[in-house]
C-alpha atoms as a PDB file:
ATOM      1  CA  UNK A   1      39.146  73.397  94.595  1.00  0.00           C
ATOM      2  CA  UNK A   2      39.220  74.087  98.044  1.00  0.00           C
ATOM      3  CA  UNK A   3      42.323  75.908 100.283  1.00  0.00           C
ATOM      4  CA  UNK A   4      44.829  73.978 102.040  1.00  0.00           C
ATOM      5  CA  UNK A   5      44.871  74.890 105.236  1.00  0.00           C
ATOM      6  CA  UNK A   6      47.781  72.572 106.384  1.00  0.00           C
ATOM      7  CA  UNK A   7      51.610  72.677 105.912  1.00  0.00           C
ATOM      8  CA  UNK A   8      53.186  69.594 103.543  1.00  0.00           C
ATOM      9  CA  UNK A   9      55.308  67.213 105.985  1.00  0.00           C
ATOM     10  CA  UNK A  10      57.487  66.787 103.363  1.00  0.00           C
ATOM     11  CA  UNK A  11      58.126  69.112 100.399  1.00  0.00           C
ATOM     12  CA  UNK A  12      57.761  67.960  96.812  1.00  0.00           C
ATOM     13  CA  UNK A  13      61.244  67.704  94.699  1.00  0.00           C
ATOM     14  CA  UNK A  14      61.615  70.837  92.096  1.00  0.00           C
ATOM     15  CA  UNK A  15      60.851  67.923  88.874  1.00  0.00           C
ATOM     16  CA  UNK A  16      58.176  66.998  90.992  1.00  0.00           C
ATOM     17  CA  UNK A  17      56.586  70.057  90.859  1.00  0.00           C
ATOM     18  CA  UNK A  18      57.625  71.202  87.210  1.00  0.00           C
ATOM     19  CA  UNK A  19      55.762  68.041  86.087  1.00  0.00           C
ATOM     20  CA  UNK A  20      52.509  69.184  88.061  1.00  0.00           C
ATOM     21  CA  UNK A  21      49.681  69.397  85.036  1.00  0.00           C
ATOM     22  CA  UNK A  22      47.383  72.450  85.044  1.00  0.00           C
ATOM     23  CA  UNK A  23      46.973  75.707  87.521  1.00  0.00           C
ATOM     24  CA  UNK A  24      48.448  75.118  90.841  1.00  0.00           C
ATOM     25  CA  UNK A  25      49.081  77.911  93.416  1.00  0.00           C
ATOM     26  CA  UNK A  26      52.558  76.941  95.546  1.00  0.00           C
ATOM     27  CA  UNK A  27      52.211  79.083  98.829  1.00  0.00           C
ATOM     28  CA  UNK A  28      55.616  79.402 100.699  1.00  0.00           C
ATOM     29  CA  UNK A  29      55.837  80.433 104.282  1.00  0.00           C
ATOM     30  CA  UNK A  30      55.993  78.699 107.785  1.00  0.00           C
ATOM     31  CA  UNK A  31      53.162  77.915 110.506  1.00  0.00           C
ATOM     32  CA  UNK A  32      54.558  80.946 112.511  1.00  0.00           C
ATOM     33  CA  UNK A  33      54.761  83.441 110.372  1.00  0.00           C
ATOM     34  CA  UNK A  34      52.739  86.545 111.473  1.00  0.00           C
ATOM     35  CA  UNK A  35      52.903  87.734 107.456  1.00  0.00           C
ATOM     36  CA  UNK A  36      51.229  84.090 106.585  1.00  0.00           C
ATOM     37  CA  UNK A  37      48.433  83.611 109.717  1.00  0.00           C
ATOM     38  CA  UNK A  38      47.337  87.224 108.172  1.00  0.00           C
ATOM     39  CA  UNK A  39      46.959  86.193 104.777  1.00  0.00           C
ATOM     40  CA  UNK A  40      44.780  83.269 105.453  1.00  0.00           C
ATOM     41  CA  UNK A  41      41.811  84.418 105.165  1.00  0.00           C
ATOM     42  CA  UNK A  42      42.274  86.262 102.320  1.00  0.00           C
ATOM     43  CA  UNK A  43      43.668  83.135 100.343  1.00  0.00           C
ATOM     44  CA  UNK A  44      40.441  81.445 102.003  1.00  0.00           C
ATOM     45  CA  UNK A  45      38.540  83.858 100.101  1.00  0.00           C
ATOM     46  CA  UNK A  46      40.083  84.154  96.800  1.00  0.00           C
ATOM     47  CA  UNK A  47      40.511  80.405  96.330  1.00  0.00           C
ATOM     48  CA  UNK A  48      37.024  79.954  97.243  1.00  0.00           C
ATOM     49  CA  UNK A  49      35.316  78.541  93.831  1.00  0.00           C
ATOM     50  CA  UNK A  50      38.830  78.712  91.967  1.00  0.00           C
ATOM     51  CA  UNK A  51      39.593  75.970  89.755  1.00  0.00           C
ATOM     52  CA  UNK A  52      43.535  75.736  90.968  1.00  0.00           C
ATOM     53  CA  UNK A  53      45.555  72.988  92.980  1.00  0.00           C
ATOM     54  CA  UNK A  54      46.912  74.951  95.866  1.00  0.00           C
ATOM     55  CA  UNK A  55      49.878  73.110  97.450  1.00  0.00           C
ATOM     56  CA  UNK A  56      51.184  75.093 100.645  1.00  0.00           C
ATOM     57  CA  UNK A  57      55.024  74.533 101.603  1.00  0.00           C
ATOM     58  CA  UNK A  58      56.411  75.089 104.672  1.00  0.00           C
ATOM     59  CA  UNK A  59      59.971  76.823 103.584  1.00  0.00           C
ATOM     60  CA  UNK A  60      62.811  77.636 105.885  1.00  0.00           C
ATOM     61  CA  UNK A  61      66.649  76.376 106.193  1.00  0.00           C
ATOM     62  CA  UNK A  62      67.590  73.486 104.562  1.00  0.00           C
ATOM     63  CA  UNK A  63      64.688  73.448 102.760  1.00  0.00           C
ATOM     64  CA  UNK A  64      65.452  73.117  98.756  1.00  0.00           C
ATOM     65  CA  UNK A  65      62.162  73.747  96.827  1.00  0.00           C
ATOM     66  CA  UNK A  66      61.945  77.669  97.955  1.00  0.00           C
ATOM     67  CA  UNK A  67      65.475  78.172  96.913  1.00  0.00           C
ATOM     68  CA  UNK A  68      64.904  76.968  93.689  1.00  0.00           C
ATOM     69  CA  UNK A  69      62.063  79.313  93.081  1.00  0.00           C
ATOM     70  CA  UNK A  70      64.138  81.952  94.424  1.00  0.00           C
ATOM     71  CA  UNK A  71      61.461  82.816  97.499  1.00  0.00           C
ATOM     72  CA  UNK A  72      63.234  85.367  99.969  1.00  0.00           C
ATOM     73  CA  UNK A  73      59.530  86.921 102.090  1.00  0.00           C
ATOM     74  CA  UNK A  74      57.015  85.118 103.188  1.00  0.00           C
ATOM     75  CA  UNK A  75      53.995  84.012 102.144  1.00  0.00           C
ATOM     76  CA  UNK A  76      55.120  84.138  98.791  1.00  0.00           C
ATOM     77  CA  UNK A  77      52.323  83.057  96.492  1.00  0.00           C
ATOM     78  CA  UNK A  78      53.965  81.012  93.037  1.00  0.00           C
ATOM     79  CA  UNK A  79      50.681  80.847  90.000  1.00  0.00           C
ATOM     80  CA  UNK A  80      52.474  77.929  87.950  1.00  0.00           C
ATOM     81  CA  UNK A  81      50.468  76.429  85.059  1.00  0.00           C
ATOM     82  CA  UNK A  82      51.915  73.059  83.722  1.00  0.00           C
ATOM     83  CA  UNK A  83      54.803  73.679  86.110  1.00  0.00           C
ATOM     84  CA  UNK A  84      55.929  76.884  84.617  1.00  0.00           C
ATOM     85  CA  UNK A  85      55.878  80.201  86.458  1.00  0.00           C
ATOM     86  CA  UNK A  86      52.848  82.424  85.134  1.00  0.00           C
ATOM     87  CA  UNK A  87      52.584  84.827  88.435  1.00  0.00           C
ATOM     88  CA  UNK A  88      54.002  85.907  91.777  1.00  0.00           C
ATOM     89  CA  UNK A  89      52.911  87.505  94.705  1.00  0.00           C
ATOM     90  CA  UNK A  90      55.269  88.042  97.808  1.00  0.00           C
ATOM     91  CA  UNK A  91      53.405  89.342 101.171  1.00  0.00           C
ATOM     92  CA  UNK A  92      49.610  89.990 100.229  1.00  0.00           C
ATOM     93  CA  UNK A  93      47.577  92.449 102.504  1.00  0.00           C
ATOM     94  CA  UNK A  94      44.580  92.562 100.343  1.00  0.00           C
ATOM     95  CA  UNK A  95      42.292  90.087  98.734  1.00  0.00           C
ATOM     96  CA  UNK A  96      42.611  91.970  95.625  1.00  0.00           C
ATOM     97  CA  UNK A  97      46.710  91.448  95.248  1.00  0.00           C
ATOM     98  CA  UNK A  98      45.172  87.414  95.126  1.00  0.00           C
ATOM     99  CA  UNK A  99      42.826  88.003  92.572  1.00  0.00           C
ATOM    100  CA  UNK A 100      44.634  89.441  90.664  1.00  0.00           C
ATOM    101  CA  UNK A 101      47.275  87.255  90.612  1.00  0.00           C
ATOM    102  CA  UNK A 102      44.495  84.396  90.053  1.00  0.00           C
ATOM    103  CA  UNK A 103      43.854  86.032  86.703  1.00  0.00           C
ATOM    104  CA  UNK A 104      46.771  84.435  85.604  1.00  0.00           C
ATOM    105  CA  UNK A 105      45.108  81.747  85.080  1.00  0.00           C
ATOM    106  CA  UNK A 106      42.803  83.249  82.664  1.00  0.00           C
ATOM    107  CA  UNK A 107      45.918  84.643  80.462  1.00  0.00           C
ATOM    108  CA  UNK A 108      47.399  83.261  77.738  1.00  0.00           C
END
């Protein structure tokens, strides 16, 4: 599956996103965000080929679904698999820190 390159409008509810079947890749962090333009294209790259939903959330005030995952930096990259935490990465500088996290989806 392919990168999302656009913000959600609206974010999903937390049940919404528990009930989510298979890999999916929840990428908190705002439009704005120096930390998230730089990580880009090295999500571009390491979802390239991947077999994972990747569902990008802008986060901020007010905004419930990041809480609940406990996100404090951004981007912070959630790996959940059937809508259970597998892996976490919080501010990724190298392709690698993706990959790796990716490989999550591999475990178990």
């Amino acid at each position: 599956m392919a990168m999302n390159d656009i913000y959600a409008e609206s974010e999903p509810g937390r049940a919404e996103v528990d009930a989510l079947p298979g890999n999916v890749l929840l990428e908190f962090g705002a439009p704005w965000c120096e930390h998230c333009q730089a990580a880009q294209p090295l999500l571009a790259e390491a979802l390239r080929g991947q077999p994972v939903h990747h569902l990008k959330i802008e986060d901020g005030p007010k905004r419930r679904l990041g809480r609940s995952f406990k996100v404090k930096l951004w981007p912070t990259l959630i790996l959940l698999r059937n809508g259970h935490e597998i892996a976490r990465s919080v501010r990724p500088t190298d392709v690698r820190e993706i990959h790796a996290l990716l490989q999550g989806m591999d475990a178990q």
